[in-house]
PDB file of N, CA and C in Angstrom:
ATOM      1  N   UNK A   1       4.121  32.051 -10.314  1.00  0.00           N
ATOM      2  CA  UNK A   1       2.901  31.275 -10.268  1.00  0.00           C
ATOM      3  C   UNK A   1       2.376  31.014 -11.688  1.00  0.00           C
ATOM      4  N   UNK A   2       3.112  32.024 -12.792  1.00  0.00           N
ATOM      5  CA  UNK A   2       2.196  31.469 -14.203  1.00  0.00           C
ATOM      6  C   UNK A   2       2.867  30.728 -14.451  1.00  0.00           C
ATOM      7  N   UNK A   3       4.276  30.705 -14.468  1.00  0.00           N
ATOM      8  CA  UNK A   3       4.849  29.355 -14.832  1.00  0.00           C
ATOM      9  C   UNK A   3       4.367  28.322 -14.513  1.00  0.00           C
ATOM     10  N   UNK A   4       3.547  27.863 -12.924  1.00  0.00           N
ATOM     11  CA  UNK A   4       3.158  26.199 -12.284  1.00  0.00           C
ATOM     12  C   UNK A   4       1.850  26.582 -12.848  1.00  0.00           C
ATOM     13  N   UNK A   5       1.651  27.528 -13.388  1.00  0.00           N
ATOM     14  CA  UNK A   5      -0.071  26.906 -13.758  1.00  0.00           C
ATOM     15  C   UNK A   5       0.276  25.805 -14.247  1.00  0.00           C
ATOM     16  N   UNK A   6       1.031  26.297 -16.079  1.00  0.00           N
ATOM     17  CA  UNK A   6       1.336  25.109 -16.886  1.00  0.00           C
ATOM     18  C   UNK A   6       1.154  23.693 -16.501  1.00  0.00           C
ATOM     19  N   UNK A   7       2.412  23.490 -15.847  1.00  0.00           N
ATOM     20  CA  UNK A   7       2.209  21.849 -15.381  1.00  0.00           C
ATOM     21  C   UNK A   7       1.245  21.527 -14.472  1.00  0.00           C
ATOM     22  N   UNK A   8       0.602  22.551 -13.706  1.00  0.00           N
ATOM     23  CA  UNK A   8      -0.766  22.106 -13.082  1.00  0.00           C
ATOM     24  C   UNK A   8      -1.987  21.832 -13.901  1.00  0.00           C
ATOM     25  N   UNK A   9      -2.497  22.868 -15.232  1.00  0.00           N
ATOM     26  CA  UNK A   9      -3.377  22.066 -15.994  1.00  0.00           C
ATOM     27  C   UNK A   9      -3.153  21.109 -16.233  1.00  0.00           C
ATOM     28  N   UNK A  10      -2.029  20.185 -16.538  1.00  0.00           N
ATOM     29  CA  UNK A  10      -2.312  19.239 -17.093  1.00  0.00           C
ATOM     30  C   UNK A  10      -2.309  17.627 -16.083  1.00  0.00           C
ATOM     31  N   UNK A  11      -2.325  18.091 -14.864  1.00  0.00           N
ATOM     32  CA  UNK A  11      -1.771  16.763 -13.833  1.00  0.00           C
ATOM     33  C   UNK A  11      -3.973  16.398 -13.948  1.00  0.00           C
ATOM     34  N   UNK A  12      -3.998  15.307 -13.530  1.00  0.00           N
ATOM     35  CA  UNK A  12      -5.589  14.821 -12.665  1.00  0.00           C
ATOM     36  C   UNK A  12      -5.675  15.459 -11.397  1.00  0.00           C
ATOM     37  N   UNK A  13      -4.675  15.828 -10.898  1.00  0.00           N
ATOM     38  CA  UNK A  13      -4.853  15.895  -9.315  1.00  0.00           C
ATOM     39  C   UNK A  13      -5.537  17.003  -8.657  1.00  0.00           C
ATOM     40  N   UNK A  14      -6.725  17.182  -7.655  1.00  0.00           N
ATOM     41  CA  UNK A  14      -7.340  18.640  -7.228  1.00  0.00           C
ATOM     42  C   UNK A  14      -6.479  19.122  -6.826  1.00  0.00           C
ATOM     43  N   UNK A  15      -5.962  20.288  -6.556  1.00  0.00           N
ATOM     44  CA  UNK A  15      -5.339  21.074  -5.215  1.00  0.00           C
ATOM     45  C   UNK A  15      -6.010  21.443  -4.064  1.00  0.00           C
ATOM     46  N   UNK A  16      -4.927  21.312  -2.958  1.00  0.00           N
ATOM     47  CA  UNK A  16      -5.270  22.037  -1.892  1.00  0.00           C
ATOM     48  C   UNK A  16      -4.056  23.203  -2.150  1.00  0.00           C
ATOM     49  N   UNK A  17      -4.882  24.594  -1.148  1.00  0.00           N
ATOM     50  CA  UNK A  17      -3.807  25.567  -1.294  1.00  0.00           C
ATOM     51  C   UNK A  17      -4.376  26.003   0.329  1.00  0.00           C
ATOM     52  N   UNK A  18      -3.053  26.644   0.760  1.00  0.00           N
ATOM     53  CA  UNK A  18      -3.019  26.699   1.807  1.00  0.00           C
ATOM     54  C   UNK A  18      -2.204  28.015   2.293  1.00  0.00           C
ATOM     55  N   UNK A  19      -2.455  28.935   2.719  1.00  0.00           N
ATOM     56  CA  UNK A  19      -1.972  30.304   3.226  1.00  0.00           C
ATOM     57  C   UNK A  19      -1.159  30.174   4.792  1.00  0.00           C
ATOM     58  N   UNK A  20       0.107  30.632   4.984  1.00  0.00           N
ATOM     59  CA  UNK A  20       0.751  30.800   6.235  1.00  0.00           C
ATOM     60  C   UNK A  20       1.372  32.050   6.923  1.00  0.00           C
ATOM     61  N   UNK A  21       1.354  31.916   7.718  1.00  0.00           N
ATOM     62  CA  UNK A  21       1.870  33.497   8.364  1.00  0.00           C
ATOM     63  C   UNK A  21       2.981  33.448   9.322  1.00  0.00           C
ATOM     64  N   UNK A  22       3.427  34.099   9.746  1.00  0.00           N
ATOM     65  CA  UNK A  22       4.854  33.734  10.653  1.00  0.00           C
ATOM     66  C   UNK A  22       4.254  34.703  11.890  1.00  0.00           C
ATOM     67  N   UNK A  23       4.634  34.375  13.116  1.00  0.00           N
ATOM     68  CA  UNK A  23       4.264  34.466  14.159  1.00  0.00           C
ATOM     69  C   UNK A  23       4.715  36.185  14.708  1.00  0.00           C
ATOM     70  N   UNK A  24       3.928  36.825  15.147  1.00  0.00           N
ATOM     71  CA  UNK A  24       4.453  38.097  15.637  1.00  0.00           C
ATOM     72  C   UNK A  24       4.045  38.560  16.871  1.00  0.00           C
ATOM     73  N   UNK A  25       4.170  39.386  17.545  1.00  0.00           N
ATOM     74  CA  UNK A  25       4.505  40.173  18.795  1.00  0.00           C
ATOM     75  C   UNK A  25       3.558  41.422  18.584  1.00  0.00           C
ATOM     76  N   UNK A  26       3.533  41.832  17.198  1.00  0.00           N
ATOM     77  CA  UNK A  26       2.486  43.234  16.907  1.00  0.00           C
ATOM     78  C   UNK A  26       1.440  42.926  17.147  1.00  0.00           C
ATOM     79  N   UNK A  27       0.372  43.682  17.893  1.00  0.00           N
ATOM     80  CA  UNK A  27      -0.826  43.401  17.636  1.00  0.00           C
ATOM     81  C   UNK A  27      -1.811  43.487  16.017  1.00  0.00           C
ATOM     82  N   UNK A  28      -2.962  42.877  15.553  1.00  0.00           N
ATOM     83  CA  UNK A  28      -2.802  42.755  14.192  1.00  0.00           C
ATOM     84  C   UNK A  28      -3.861  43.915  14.327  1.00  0.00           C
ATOM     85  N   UNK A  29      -3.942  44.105  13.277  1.00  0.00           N
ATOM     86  CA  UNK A  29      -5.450  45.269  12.844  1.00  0.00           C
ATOM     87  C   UNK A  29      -6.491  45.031  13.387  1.00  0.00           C
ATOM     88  N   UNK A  30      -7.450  45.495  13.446  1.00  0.00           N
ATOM     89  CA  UNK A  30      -8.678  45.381  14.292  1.00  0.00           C
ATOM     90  C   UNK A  30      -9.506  44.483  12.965  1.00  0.00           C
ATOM     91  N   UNK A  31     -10.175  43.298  13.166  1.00  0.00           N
ATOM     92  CA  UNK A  31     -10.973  42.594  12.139  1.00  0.00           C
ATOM     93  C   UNK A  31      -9.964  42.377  10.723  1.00  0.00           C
ATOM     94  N   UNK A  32      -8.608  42.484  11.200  1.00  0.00           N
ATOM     95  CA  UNK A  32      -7.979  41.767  10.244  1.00  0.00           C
ATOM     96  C   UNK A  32      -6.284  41.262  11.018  1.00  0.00           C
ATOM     97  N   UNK A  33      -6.332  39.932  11.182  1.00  0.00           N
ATOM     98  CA  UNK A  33      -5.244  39.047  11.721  1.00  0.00           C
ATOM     99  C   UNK A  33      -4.861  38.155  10.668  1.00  0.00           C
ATOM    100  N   UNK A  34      -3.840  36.897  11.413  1.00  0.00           N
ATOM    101  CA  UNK A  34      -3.277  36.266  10.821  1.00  0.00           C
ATOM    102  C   UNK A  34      -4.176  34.802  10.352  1.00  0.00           C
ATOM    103  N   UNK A  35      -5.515  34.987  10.015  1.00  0.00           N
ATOM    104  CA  UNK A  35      -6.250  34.305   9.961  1.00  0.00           C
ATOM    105  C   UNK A  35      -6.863  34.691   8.515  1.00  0.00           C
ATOM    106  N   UNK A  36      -6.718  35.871   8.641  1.00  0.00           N
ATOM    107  CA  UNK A  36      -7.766  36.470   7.756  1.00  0.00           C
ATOM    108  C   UNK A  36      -6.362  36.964   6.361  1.00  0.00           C
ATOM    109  N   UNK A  37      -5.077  37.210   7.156  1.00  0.00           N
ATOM    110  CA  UNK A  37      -4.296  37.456   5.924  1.00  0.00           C
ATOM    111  C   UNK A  37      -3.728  36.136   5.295  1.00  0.00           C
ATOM    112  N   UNK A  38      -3.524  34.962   6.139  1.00  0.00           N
ATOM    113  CA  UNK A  38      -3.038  33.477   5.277  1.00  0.00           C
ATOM    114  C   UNK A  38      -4.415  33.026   4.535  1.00  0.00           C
ATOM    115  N   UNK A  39      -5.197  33.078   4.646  1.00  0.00           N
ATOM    116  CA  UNK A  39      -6.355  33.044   4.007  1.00  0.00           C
ATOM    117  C   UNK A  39      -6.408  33.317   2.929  1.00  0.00           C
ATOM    118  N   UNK A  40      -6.985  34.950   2.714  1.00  0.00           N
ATOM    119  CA  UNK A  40      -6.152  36.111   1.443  1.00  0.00           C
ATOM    120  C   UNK A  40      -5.013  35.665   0.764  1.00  0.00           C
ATOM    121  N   UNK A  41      -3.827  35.495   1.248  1.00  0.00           N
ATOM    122  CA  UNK A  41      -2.934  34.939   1.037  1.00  0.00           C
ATOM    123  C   UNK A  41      -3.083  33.385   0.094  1.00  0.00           C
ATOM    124  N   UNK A  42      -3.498  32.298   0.318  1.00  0.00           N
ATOM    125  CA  UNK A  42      -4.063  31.518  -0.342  1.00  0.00           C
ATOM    126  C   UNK A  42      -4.974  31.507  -1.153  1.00  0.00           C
ATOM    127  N   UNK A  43      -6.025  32.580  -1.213  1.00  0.00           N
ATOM    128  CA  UNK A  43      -6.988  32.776  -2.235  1.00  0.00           C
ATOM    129  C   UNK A  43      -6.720  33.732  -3.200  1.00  0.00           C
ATOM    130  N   UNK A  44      -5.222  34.082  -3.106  1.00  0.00           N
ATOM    131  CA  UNK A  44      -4.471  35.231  -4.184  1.00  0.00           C
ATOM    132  C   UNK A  44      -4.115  34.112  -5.098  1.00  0.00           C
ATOM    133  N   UNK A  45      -3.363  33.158  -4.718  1.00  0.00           N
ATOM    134  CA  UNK A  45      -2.708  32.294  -5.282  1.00  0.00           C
ATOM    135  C   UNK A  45      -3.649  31.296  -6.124  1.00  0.00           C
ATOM    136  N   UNK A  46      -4.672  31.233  -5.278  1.00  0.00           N
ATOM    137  CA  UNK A  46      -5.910  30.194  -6.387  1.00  0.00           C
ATOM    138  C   UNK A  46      -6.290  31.542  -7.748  1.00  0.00           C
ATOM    139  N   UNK A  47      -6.566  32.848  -7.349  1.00  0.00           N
ATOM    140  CA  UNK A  47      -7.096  33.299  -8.248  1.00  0.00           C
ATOM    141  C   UNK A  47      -5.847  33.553  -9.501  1.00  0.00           C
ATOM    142  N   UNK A  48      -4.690  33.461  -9.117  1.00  0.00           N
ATOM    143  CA  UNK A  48      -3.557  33.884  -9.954  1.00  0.00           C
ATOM    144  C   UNK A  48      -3.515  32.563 -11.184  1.00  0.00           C
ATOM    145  N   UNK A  49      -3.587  31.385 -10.339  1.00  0.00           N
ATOM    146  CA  UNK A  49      -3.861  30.297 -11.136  1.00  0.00           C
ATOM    147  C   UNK A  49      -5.171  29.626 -11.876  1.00  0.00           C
ATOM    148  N   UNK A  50      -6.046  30.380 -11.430  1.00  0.00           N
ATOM    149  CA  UNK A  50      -7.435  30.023 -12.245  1.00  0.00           C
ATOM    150  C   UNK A  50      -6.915  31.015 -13.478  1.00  0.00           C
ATOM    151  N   UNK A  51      -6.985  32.208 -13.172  1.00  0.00           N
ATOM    152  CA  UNK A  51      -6.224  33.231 -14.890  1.00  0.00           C
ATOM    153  C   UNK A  51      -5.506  32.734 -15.567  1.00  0.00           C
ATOM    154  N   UNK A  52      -4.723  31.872 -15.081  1.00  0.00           N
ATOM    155  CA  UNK A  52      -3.627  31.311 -15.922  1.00  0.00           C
ATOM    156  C   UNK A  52      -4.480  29.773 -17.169  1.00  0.00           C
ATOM    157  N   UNK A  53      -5.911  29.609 -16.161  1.00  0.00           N
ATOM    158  CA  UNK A  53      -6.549  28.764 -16.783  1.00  0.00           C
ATOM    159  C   UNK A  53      -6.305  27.221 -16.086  1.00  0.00           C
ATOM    160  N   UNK A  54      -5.964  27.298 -14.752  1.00  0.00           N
ATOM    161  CA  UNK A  54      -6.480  26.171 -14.172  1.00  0.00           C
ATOM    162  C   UNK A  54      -7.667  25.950 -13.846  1.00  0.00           C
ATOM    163  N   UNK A  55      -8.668  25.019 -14.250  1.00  0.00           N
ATOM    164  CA  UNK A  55      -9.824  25.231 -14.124  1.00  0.00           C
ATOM    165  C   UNK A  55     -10.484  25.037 -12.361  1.00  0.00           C
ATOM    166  N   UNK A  56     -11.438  25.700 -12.153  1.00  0.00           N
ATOM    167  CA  UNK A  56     -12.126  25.914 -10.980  1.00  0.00           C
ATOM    168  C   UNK A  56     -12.395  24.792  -9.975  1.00  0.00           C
ATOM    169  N   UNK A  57     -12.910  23.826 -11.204  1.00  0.00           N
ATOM    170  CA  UNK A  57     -13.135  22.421 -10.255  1.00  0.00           C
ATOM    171  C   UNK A  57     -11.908  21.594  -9.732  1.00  0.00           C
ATOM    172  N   UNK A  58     -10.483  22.393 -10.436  1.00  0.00           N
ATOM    173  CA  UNK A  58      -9.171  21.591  -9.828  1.00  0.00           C
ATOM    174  C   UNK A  58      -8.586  22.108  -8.455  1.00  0.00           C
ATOM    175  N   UNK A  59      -9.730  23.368  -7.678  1.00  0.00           N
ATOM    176  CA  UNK A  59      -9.234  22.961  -6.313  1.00  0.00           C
ATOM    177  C   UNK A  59     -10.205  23.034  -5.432  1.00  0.00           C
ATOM    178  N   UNK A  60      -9.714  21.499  -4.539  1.00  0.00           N
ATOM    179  CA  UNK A  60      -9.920  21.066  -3.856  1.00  0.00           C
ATOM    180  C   UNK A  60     -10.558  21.941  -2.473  1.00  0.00           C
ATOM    181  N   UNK A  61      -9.466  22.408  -1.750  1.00  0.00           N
ATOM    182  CA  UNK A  61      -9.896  23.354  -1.022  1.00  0.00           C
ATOM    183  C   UNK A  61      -8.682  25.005  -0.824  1.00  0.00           C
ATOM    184  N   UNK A  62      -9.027  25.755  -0.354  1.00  0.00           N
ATOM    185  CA  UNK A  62      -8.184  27.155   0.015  1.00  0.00           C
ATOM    186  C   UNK A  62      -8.494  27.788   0.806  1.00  0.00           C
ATOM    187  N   UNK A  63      -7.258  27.473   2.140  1.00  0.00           N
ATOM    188  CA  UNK A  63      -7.884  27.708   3.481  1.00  0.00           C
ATOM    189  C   UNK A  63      -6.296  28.517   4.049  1.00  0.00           C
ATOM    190  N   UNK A  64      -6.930  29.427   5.077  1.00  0.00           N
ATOM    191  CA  UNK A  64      -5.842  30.066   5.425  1.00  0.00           C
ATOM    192  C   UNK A  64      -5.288  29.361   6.737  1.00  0.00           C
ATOM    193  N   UNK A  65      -4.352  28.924   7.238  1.00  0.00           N
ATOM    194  CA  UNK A  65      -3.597  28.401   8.470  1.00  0.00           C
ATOM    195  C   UNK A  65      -3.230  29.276   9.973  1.00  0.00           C
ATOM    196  N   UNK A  66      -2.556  30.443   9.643  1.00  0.00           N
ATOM    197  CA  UNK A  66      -2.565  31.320  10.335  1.00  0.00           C
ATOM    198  C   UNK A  66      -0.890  31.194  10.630  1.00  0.00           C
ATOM    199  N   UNK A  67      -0.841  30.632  11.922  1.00  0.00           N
ATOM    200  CA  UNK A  67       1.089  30.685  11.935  1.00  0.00           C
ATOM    201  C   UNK A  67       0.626  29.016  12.596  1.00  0.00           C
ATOM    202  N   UNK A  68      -0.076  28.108  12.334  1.00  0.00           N
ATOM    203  CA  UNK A  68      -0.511  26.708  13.210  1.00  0.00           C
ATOM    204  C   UNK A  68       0.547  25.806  12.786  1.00  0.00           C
ATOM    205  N   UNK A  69       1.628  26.174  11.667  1.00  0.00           N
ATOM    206  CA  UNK A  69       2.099  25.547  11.002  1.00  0.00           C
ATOM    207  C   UNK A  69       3.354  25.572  10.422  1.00  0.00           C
ATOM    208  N   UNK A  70       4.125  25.829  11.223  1.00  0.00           N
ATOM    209  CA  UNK A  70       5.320  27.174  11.208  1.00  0.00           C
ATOM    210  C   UNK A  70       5.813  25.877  10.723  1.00  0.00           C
ATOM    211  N   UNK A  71       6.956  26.489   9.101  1.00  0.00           N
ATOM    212  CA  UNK A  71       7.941  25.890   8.874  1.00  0.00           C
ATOM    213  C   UNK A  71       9.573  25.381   9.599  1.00  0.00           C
ATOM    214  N   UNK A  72       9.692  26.665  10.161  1.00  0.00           N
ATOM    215  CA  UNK A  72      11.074  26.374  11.092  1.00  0.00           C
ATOM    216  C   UNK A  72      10.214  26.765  12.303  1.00  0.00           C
ATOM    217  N   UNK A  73       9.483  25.546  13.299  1.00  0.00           N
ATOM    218  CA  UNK A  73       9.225  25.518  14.883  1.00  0.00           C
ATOM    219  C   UNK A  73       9.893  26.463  15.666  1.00  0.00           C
ATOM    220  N   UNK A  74      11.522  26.115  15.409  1.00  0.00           N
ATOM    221  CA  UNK A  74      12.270  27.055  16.409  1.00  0.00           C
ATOM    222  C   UNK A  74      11.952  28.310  16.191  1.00  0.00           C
ATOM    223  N   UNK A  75      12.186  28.748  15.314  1.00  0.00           N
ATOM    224  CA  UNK A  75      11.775  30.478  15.204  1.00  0.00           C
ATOM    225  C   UNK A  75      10.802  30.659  14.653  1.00  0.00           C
ATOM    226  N   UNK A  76       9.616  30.609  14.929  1.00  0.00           N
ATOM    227  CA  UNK A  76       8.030  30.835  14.241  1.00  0.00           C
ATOM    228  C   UNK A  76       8.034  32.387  13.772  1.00  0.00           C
ATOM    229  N   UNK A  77       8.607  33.115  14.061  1.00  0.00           N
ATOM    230  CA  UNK A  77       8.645  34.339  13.736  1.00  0.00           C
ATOM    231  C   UNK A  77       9.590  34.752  12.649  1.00  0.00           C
ATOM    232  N   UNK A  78      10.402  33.683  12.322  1.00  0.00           N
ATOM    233  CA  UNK A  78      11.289  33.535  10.867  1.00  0.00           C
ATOM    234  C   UNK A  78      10.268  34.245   9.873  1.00  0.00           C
ATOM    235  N   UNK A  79      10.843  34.866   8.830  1.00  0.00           N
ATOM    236  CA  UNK A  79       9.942  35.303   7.215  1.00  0.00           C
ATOM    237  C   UNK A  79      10.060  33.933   6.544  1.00  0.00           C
ATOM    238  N   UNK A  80      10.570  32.806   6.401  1.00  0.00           N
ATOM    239  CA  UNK A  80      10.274  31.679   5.878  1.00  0.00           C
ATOM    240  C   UNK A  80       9.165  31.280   6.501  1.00  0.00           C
ATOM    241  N   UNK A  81       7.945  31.048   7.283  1.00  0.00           N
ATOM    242  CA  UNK A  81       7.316  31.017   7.351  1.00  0.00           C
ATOM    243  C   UNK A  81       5.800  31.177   7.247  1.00  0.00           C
ATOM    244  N   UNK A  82       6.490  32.955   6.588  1.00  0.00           N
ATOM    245  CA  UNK A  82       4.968  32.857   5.885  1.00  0.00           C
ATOM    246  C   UNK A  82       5.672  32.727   4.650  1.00  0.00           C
ATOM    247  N   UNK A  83       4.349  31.990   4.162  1.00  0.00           N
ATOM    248  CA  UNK A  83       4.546  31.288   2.618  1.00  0.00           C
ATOM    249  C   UNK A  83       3.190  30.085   2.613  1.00  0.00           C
ATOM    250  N   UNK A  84       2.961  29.882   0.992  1.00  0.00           N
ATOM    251  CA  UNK A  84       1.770  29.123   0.193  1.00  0.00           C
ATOM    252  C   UNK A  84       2.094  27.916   0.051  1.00  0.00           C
ATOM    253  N   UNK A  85       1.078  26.953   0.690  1.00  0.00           N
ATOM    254  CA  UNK A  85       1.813  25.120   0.190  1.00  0.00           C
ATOM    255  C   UNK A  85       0.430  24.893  -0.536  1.00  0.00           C
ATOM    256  N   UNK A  86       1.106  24.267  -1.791  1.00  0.00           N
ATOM    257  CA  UNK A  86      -0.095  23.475  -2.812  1.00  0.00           C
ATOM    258  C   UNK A  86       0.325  22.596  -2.613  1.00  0.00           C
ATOM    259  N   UNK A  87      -0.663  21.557  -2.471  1.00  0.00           N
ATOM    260  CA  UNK A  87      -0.595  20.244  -2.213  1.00  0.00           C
ATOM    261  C   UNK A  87      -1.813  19.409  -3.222  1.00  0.00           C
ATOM    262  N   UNK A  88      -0.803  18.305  -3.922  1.00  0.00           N
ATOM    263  CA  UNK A  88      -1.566  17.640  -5.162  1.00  0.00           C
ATOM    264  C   UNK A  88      -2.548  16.442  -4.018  1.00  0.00           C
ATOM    265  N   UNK A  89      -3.940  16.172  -4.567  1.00  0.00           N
ATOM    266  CA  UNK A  89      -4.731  15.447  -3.666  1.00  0.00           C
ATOM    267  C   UNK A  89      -4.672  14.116  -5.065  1.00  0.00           C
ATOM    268  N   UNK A  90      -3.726  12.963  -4.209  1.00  0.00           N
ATOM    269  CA  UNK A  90      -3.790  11.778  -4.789  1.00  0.00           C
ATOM    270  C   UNK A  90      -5.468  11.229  -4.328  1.00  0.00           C
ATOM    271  N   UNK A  91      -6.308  11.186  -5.230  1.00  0.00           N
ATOM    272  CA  UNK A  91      -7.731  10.708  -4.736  1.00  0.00           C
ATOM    273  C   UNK A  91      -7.805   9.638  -6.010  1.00  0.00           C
ATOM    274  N   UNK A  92      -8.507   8.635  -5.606  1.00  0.00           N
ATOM    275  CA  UNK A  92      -8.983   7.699  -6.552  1.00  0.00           C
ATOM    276  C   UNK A  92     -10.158   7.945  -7.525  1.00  0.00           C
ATOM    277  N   UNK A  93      -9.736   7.887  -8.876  1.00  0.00           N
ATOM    278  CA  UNK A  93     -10.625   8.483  -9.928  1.00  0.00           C
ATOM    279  C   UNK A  93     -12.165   7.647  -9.661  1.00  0.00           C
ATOM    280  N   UNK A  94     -13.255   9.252  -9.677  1.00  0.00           N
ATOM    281  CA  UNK A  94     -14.493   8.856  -9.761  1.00  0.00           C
ATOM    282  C   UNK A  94     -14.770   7.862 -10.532  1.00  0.00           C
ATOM    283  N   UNK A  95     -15.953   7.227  -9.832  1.00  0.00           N
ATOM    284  CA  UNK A  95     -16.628   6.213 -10.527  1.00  0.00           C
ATOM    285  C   UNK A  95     -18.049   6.494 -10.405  1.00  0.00           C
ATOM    286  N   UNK A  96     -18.964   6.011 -12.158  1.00  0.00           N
ATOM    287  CA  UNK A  96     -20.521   6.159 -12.099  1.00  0.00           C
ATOM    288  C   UNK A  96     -21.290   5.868 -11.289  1.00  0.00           C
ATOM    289  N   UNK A  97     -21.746   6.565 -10.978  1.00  0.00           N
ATOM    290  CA  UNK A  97     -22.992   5.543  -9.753  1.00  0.00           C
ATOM    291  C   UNK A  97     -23.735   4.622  -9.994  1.00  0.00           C
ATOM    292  N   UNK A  98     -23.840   4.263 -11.219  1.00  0.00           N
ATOM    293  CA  UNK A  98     -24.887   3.086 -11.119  1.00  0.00           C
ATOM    294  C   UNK A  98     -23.778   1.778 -11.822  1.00  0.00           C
ATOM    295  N   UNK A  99     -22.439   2.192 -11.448  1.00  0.00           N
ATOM    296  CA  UNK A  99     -21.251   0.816 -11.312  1.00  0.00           C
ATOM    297  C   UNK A  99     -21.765  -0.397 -10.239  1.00  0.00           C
ATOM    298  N   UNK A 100     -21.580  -1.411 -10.797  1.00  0.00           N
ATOM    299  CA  UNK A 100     -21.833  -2.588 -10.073  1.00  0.00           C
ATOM    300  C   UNK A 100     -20.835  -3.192 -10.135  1.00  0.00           C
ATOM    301  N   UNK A 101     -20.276  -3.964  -8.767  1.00  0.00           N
ATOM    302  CA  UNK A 101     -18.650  -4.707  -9.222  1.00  0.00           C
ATOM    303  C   UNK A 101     -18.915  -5.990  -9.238  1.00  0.00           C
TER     304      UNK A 101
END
């Protein structure tokens, strides 16, 4: 992750970051599931990259998924599944508010 800081300071684009979990059969901890660990999971990864000096206002949002989003469908319970997607937000650069066209 310190390595993608690098090329992440320097893009325009916000991030989204996004936490996943792979599907299980165990019951989870009491007040802590797969909601609460892809979550964690995604907000490890924002804080690893703010240290690195991506600045604060470059993300967008960091939300945990849970297993809603399983990489391989067929086996949701695969370990490829849990895993972090950053996703660059192509948004159209702000404009002043008192622009007139």
């Amino acid at each position: 992750m310190q390595r993608l800081a690098v090329p992440l300071k320097a893009l325009p684009y916000r991030l989204t970051i996004a936490g996943h979990t792979a599907s299980t059969k165990m019951p989870s901890k009491p007040g802590y599931g797969p909601w609460e660990l892809s979550a964690d999971r995604a907000n490890a990864i924002r804080k690893v990259l703010e240290e690195e000096g991506v600045p604060a206002a470059s993300f967008y949002m960091v939300a945990g998924r849970a297993d809603t989003q399983p990489l391989f469908p067929d086996d949701t319970s695969v370990a490829a599944n849990r895993r972090v997607t950053i996703t660059l937000m192509r948004e159209a650069p702000p404009m002043p508010a008192n622009l007139r066209p």
